[in-house]
N, C-alpha and C. Protein backbone atom coordinates (compact mmCIF):
# COMPACT_ATOMS: atom_id res chain seq x y z
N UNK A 1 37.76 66.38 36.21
CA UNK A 1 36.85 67.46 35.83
C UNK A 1 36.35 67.21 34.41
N UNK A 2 34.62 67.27 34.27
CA UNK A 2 34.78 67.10 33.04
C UNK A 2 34.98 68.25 32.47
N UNK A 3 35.17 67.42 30.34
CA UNK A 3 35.18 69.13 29.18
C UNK A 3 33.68 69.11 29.10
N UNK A 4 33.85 70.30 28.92
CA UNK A 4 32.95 71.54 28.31
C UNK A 4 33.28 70.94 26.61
N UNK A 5 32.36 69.93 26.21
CA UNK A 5 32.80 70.10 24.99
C UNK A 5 32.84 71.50 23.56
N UNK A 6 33.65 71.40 22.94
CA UNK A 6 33.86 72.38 21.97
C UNK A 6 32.91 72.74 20.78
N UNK A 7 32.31 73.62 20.21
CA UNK A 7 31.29 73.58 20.05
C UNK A 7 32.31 74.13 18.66
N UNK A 8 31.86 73.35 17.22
CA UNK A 8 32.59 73.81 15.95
C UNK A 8 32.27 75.03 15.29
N UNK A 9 33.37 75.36 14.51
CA UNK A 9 33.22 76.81 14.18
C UNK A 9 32.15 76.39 12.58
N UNK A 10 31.50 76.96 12.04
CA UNK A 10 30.72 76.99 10.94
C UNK A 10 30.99 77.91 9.94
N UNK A 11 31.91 77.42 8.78
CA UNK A 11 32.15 78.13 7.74
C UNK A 11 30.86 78.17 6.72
N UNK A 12 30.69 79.38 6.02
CA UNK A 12 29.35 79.58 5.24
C UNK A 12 30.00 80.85 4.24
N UNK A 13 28.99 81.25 3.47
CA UNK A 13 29.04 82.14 2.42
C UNK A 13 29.23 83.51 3.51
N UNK A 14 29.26 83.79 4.25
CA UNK A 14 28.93 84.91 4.77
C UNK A 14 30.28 84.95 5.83
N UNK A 15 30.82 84.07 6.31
CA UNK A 15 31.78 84.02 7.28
C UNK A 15 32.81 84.93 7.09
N UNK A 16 33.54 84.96 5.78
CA UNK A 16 34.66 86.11 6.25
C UNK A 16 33.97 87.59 6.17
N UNK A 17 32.48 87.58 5.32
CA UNK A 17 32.14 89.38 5.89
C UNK A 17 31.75 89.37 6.86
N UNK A 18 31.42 88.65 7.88
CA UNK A 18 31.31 88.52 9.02
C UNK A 18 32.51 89.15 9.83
N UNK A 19 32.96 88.11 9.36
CA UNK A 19 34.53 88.24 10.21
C UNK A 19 34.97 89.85 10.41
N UNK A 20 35.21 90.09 9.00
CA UNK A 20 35.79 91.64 8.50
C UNK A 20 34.69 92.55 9.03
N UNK A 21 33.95 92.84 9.41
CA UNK A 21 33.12 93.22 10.37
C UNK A 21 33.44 93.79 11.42
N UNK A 22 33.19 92.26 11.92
CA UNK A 22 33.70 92.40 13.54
C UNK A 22 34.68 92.57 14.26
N UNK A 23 35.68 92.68 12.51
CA UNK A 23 36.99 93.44 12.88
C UNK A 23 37.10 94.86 12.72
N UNK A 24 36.04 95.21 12.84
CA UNK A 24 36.26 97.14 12.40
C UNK A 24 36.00 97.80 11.34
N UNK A 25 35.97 97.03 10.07
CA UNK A 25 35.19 97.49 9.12
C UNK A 25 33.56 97.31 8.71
N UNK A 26 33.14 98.10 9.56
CA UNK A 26 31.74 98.90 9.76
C UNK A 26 30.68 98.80 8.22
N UNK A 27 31.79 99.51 7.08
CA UNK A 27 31.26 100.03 6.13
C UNK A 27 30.55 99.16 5.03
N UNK A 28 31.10 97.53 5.69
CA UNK A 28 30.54 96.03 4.73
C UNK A 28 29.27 96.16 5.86
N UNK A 29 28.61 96.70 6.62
CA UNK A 29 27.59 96.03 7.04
C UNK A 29 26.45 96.30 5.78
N UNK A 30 26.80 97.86 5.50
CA UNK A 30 25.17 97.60 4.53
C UNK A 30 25.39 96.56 3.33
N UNK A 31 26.61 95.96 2.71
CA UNK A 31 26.24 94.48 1.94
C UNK A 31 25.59 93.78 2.42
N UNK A 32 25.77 93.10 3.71
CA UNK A 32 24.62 92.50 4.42
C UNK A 32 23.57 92.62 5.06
N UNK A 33 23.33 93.45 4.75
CA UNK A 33 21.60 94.40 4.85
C UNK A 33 21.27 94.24 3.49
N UNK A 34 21.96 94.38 2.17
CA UNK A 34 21.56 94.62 1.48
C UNK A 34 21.71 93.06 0.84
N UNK A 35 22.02 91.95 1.21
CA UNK A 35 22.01 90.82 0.92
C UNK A 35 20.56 90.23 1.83
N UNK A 36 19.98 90.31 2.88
CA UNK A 36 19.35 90.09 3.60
C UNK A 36 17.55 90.66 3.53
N UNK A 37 17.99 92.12 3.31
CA UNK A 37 16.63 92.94 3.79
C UNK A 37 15.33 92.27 2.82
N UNK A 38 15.46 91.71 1.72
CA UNK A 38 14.51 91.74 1.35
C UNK A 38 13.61 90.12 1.75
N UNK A 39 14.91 89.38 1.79
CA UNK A 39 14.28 88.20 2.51
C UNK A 39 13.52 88.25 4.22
N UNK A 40 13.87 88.86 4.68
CA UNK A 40 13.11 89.98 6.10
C UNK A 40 12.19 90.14 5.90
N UNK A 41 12.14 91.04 4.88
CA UNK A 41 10.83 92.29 4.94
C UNK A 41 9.77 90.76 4.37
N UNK A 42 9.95 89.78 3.46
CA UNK A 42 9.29 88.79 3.35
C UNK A 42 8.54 88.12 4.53
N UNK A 43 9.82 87.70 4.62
CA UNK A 43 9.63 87.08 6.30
C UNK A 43 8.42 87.78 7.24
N UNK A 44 8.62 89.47 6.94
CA UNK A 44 7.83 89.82 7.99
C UNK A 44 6.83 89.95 7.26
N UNK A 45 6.93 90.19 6.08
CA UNK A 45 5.39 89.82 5.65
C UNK A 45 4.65 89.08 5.99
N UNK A 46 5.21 87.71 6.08
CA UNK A 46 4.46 86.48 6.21
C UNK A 46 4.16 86.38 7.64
N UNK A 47 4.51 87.02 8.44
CA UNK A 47 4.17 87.27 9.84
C UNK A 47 3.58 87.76 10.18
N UNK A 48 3.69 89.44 9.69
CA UNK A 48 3.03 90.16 10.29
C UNK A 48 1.96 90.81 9.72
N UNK A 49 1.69 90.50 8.46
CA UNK A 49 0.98 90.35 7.47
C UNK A 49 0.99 92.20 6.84
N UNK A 50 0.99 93.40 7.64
CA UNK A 50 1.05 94.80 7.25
C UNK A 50 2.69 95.07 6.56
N UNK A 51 2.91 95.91 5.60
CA UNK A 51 4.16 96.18 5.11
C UNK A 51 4.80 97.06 6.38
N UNK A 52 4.12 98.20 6.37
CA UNK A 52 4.69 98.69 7.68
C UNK A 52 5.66 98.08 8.83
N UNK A 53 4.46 97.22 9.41
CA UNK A 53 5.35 95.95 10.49
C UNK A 53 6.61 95.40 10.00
N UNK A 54 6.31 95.06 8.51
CA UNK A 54 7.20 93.85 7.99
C UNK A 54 8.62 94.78 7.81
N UNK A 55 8.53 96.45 7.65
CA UNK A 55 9.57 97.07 7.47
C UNK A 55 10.42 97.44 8.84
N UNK A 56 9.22 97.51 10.17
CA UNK A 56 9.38 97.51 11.04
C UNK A 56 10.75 96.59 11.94
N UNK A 57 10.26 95.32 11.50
CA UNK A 57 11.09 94.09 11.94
C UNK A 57 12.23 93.78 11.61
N UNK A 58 12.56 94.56 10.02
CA UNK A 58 13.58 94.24 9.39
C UNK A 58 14.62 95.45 10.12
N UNK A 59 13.55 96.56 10.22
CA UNK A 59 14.73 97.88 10.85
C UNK A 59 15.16 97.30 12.40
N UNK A 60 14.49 96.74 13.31
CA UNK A 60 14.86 96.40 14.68
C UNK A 60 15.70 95.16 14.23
N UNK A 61 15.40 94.28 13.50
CA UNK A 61 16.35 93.43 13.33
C UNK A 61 17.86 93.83 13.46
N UNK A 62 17.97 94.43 11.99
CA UNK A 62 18.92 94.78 11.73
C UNK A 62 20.39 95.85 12.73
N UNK A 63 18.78 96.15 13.64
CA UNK A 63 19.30 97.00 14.69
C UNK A 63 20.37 96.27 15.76
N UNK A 64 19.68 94.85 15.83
CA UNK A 64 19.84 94.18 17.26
C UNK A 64 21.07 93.24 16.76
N UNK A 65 21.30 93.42 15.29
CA UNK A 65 21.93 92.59 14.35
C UNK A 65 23.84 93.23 14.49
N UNK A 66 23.55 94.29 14.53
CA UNK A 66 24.29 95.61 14.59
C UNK A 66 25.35 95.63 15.98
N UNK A 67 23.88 95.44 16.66
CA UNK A 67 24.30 95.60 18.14
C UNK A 67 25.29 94.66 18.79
N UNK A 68 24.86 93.27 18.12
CA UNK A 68 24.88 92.29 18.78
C UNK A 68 26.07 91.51 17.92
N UNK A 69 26.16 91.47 16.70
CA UNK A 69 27.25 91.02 15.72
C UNK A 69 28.51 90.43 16.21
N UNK A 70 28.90 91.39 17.79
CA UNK A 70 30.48 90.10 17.93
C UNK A 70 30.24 89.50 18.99
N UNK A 71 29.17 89.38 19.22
CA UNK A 71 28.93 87.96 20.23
C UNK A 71 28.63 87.07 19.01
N UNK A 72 28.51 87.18 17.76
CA UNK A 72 28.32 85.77 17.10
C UNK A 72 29.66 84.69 17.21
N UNK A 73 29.30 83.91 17.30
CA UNK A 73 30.29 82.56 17.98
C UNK A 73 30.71 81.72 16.21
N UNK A 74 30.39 81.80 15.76
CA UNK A 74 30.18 80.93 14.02
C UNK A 74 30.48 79.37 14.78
N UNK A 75 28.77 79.46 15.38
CA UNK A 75 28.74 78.03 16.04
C UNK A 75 27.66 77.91 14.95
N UNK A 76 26.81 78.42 14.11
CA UNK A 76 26.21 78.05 13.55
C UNK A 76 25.95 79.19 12.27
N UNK A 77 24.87 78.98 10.93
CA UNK A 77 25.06 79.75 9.75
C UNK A 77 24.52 80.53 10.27
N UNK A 78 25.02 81.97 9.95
CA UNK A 78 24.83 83.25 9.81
C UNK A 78 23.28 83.43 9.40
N UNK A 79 23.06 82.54 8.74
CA UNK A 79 21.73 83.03 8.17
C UNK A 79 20.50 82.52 9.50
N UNK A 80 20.66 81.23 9.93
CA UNK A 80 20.13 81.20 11.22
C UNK A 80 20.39 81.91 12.33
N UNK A 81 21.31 82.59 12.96
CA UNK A 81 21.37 83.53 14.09
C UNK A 81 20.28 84.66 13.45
N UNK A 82 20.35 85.41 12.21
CA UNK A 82 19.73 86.19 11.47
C UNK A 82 18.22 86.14 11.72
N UNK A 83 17.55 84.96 11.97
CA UNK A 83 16.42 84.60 11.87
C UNK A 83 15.91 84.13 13.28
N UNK A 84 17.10 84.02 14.04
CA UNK A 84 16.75 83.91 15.81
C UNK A 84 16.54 85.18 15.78
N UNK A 85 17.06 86.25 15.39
CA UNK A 85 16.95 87.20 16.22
C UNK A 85 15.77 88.34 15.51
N UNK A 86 15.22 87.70 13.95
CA UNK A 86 13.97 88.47 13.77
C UNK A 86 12.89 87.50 14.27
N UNK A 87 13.10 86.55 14.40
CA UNK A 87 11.82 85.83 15.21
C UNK A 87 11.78 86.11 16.63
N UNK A 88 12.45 86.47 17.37
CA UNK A 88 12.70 86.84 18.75
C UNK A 88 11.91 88.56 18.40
N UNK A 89 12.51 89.26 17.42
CA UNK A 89 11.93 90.95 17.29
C UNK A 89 10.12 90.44 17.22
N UNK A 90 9.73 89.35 16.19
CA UNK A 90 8.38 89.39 16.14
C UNK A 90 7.59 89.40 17.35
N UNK A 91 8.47 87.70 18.30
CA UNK A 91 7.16 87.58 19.14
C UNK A 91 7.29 88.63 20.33
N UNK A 92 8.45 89.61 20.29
CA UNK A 92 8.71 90.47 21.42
C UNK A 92 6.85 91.56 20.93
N UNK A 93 6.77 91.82 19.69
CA UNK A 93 6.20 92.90 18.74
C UNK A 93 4.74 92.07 19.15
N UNK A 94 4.63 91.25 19.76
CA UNK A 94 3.36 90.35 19.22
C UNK A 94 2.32 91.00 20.94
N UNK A 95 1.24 91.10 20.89
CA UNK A 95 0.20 91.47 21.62
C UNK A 95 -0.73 90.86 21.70
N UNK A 96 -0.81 90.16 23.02
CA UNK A 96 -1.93 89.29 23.33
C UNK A 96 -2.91 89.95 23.81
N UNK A 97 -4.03 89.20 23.59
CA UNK A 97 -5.63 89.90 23.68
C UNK A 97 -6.61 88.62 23.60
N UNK A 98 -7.80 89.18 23.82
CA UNK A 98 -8.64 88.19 23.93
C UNK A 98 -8.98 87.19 22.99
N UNK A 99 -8.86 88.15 21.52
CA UNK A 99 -9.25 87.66 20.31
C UNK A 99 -7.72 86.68 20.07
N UNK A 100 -6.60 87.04 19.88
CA UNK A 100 -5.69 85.66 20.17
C UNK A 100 -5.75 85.06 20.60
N UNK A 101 -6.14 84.77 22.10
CA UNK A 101 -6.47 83.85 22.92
C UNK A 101 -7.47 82.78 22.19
N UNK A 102 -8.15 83.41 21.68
CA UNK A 102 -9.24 82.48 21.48
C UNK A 102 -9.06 81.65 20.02
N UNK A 103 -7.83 82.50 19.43
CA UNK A 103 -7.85 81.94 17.94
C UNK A 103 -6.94 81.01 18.13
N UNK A 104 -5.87 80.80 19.34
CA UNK A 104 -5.48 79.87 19.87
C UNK A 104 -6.25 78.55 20.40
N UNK A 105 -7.12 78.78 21.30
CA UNK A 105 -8.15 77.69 21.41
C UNK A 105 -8.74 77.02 20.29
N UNK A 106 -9.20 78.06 19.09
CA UNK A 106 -10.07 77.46 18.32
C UNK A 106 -9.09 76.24 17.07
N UNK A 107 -7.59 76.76 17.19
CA UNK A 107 -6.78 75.84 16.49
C UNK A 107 -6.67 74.72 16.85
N UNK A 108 -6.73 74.72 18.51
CA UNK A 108 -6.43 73.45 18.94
C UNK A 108 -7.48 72.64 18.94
N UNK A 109 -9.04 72.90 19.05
CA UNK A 109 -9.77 72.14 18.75
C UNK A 109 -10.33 71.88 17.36
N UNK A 110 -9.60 72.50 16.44
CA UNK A 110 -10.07 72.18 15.20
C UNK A 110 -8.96 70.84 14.87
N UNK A 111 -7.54 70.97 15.49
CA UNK A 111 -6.94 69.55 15.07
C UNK A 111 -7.55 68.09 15.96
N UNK A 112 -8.03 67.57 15.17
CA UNK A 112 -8.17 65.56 15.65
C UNK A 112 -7.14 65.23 16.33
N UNK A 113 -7.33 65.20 17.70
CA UNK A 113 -6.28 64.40 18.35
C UNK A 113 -5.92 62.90 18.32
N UNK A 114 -6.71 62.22 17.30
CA UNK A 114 -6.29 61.28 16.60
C UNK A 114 -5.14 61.26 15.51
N UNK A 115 -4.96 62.46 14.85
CA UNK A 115 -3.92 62.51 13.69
C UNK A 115 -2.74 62.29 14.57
N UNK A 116 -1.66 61.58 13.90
CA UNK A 116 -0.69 61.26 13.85
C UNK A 116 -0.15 62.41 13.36
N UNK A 117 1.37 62.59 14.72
CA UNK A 117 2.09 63.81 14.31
C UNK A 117 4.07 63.37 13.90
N UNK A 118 3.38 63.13 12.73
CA UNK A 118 5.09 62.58 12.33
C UNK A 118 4.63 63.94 10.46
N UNK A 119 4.91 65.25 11.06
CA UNK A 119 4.56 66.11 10.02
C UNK A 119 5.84 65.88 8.96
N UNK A 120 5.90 65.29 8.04
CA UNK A 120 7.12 64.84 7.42
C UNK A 120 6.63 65.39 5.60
N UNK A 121 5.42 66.13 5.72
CA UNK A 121 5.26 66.57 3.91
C UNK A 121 5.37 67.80 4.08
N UNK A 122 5.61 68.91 3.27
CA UNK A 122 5.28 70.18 3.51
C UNK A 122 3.72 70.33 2.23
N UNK A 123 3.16 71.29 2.28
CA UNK A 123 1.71 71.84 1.88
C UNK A 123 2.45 71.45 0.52
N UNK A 124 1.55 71.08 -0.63
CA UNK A 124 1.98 70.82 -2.17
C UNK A 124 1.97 72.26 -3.07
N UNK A 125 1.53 73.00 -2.16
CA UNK A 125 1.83 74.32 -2.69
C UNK A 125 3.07 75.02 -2.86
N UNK A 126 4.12 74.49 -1.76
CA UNK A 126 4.97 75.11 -1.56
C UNK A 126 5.82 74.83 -2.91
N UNK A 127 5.14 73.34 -3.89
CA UNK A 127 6.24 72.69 -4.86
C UNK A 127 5.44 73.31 -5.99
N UNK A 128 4.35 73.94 -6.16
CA UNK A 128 3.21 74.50 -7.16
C UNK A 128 4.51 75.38 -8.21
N UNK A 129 4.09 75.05 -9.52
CA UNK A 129 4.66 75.75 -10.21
C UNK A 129 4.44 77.69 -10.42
N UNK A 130 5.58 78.02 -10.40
CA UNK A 130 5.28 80.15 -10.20
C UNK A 130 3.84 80.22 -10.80
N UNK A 131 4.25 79.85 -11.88
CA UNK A 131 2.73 80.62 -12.34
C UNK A 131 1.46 80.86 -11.58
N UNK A 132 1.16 79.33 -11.27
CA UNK A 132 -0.12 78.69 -10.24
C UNK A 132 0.15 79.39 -9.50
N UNK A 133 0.93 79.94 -8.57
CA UNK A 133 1.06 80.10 -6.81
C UNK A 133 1.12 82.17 -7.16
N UNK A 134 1.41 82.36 -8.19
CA UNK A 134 1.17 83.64 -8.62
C UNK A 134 -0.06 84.34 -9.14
N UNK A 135 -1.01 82.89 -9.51
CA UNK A 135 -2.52 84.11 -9.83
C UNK A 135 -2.53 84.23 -8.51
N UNK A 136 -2.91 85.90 -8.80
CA UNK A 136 -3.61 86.54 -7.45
C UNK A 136 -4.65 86.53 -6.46
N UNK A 137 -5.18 85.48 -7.14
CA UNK A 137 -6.78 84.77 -6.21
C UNK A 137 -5.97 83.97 -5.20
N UNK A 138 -5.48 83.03 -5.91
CA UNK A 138 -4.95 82.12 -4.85
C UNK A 138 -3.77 82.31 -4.12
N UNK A 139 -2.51 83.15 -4.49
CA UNK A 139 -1.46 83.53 -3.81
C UNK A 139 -1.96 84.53 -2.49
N UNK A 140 -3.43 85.36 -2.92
CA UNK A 140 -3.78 85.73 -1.49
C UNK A 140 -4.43 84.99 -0.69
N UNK A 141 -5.14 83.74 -0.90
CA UNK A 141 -5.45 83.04 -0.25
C UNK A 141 -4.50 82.30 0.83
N UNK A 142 -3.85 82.33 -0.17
CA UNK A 142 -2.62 81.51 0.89
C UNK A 142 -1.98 82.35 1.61
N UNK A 143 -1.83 83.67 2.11
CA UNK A 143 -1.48 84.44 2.45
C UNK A 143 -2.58 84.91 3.43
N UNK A 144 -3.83 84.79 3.19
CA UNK A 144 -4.53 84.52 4.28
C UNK A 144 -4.70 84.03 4.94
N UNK A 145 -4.66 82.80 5.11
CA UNK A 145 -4.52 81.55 5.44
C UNK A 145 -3.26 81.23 6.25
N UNK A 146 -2.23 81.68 5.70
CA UNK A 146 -0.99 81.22 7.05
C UNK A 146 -1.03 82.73 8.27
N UNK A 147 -1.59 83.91 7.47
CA UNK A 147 -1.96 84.66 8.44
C UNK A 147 -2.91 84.64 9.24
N UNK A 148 -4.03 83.47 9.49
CA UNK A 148 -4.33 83.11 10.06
C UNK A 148 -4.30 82.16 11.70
N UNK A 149 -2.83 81.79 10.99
CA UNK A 149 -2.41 80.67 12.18
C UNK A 149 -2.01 81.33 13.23
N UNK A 150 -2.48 80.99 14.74
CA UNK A 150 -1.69 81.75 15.49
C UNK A 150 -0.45 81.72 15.39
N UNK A 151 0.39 82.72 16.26
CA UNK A 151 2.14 83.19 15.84
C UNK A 151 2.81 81.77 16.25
N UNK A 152 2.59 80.98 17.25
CA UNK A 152 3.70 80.15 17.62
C UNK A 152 3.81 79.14 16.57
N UNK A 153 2.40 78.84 15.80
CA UNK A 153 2.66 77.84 14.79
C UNK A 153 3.23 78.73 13.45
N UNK A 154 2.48 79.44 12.91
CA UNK A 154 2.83 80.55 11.70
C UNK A 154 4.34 80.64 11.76
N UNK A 155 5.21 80.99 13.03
CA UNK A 155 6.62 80.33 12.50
C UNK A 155 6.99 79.59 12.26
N UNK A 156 7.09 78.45 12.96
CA UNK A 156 7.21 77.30 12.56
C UNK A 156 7.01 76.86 10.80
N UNK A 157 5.99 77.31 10.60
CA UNK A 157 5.53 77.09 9.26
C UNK A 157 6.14 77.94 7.85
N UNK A 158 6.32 79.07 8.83
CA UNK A 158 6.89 79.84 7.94
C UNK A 158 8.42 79.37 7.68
N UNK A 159 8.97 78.90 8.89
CA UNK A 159 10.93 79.03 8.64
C UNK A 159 10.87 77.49 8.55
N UNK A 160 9.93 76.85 8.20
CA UNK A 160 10.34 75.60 7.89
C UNK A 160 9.53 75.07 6.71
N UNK A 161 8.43 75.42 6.03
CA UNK A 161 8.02 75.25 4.89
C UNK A 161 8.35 76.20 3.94
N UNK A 162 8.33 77.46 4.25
CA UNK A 162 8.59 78.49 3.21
C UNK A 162 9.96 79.29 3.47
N UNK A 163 10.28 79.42 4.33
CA UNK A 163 11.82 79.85 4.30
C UNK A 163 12.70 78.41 3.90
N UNK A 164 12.94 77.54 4.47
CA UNK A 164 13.69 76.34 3.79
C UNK A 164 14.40 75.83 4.78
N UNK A 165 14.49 75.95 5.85
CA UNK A 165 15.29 76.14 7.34
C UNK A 165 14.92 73.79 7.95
N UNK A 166 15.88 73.25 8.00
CA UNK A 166 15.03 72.23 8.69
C UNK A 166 14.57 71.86 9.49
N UNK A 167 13.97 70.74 10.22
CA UNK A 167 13.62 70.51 11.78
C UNK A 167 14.05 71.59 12.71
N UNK A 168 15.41 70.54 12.59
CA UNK A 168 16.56 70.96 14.10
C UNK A 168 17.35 72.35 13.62
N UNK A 169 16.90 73.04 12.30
CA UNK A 169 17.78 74.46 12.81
C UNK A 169 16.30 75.05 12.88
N UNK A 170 14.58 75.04 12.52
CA UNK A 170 13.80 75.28 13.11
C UNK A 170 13.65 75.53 14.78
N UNK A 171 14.26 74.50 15.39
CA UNK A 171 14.41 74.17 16.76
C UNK A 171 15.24 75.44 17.45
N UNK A 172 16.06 75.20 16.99
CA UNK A 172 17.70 75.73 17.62
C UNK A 172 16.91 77.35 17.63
N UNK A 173 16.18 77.65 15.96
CA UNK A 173 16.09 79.58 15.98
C UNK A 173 15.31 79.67 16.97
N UNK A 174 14.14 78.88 17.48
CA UNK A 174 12.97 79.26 18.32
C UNK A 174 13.17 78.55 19.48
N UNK A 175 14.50 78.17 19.80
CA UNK A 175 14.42 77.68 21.16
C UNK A 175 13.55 76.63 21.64
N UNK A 176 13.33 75.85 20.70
CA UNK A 176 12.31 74.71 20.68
C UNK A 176 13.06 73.32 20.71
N UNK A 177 11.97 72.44 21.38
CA UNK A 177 12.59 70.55 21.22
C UNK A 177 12.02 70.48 19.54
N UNK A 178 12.75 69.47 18.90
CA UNK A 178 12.54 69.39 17.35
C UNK A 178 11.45 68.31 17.60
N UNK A 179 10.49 68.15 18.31
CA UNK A 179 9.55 66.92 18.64
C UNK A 179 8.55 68.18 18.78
N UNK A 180 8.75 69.61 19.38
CA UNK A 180 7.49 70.39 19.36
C UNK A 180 7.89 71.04 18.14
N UNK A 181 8.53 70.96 16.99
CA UNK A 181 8.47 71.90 16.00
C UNK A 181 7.75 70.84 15.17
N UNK A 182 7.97 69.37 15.34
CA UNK A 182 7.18 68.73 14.36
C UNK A 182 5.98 68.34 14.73
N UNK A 183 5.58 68.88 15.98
CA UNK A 183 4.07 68.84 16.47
C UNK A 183 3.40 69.91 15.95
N UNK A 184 3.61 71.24 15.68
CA UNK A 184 2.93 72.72 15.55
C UNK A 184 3.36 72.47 14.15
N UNK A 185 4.06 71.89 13.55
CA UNK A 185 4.06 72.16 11.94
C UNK A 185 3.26 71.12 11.23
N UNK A 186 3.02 69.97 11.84
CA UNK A 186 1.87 69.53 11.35
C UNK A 186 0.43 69.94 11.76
N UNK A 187 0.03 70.53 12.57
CA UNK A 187 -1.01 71.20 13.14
C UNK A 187 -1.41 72.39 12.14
N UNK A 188 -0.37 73.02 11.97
CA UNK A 188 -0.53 74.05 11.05
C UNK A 188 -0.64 74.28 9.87
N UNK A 189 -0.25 72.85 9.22
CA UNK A 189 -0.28 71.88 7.68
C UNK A 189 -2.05 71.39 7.52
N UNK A 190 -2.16 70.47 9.07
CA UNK A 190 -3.35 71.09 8.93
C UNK A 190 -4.54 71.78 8.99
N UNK A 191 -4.48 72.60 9.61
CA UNK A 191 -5.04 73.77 9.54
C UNK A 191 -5.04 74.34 8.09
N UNK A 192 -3.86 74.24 7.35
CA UNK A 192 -3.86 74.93 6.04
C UNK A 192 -4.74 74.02 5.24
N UNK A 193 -4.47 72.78 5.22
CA UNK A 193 -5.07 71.45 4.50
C UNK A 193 -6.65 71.51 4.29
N UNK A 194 -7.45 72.14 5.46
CA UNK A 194 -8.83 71.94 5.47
C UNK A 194 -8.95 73.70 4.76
N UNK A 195 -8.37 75.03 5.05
CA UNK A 195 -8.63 76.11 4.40
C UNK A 195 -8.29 75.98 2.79
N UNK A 196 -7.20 75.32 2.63
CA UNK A 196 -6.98 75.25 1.03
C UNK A 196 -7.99 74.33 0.45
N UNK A 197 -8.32 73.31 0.76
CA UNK A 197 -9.33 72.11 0.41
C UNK A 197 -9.95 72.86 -1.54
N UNK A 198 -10.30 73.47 -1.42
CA UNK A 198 -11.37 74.27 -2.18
C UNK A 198 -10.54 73.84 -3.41
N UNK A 199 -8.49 75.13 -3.79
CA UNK A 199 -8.09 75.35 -4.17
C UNK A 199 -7.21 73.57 -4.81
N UNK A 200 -6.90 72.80 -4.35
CA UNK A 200 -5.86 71.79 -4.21
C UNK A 200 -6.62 70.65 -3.60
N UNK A 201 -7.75 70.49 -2.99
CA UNK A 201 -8.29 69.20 -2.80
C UNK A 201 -7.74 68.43 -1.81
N UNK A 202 -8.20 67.54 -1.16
CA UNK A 202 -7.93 66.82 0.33
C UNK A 202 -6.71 66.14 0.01
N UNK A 203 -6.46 65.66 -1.04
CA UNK A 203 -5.41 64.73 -0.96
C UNK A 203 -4.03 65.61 -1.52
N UNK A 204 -3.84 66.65 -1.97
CA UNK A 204 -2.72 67.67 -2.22
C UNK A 204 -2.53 68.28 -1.36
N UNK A 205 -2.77 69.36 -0.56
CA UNK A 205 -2.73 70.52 0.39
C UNK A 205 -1.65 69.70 1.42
C-alpha cells in the first residue's frame, strides 16, 4: 500500500498564537486582527478599489478566518492561508457583466502573442523610492491602472508584485499551476508597462 506522504508542519511568527487559539483562548484573536487588518483593508483596496468593499473583505475575511481557524493544518505560513481565504472572499464578491467580459477580451488582445512569457521582473515602480511613488499624481495613477486589470490577473499582480508572496505560494493561494501565475503576471506587467509608459518610459515600467 502506498504512503500518503506527510505533509510538514510550518513554524512562523504567528504559530504559537495560532496554536493558543485553537486551544480555547478566543481573546488573542483580536491581536491577530489587529496584526493583519490593515494589510487587508490594503489588499482590498488594491482590489476592490472602494474603501467600503475593502472594509467589507477584511470583515468577511476575518469572519471565515474565525470560522475556519482549526482546520488550519500549519502545512503552510499563516500569512498565506490568510490570503487564500481573502482572495477566495474577493472573487466570491466579484460580478460578472458584460462590461467585464469585455475588459477581459480587450486585455487579451492588447498582449502580443509574440512576447515571451518567462515574467521574471516586477514593474520598477514597485523598487521607486517613497517619495516618487507618493506624489499623488502618480501614486493614483498607478492605482488606476492595476484597477484596471481584470480580477484574475490584478491578483496575481497584486500578491505577487505588491504584497511580496512568490511564484509557487502565488500558486498554492489561488489554486493555480505556477506556469499560469507566470503567464497572467506578465500579461499584467504588461498591460501596466504600456499605461505607465508616460510616467517611467518603455524601458523601466
Amino acid at each position: 500500500m502506498e504512503k500518503i506522504p506527510i505533509q510538514p508542519i510550518i513554524h512562523d511568527e504567528d504559530t504559537e498564537l495560532i496554536k493558543a487559539i485553537i486551544s480555547g483562548d478566543q481573546s488573542l484573536f483580536g491581536d491577530l486582527v489587529k496584526k493583519y487588518d490593515k494589510r487587508l483593508f490594503r489588499f482590498g483596496l488594491r482590489m476592490c478599489r472602494e474603501a467600503r468593499d475593502a472594509e467589507e473583505l477584511v470583515q468577511d475575511t476575518f469572519l471565515n478566518v474565525f470560522r475556519y481557524l482549526n482546520r488550519f493544518k500549519f502545512e503552510s505560513r499563516f500569512k498565506n492561508w490568510l490570503y487564500k481565504i481573502a482572495g477566495s472572499v474577493c472573487l466570491k464578491k466579484k460580478r460578472k457583466g458584460p462590461a467585464s467580459q469585455r475588459q477581459e477580451m480587450s486585455l487579451e488582445e492588447f498582449i502580443p502573442k509574440e512576447h515571451d512569457l518567462t515574467a521574471d521582473q516586477a514593474p520598477s515602480w514597485v523598487s521607486e523610492p517613497p517619495e516618487r511613488i507618493l506624489n499623488e499624481e502618480l501614486s493614483e495613477r498607478i492605482r488606476e491602472t492595476v484597477a484596471d486589470l481584470p480580477e484574475k490577473y490584478r491578483l496575481v499582480l497584486v500578491l505577487r508584485d505588491l504584497e511580496g508572496f512568490s511564484t509557487e505560494e502565488t500558486a498554492r493561494i489561488l489554486d493555480l499551476k505556477p506556469v499560469t501565475v507566470k503567464v497572467r503576471l506578465h500579461r499584467a506587467r504588461l498591460f501596466l508597462k504600456e499605461k505607465l509608459k508616460d510616467y517611467f518610459g518603455d524601458d523601466r515600467t
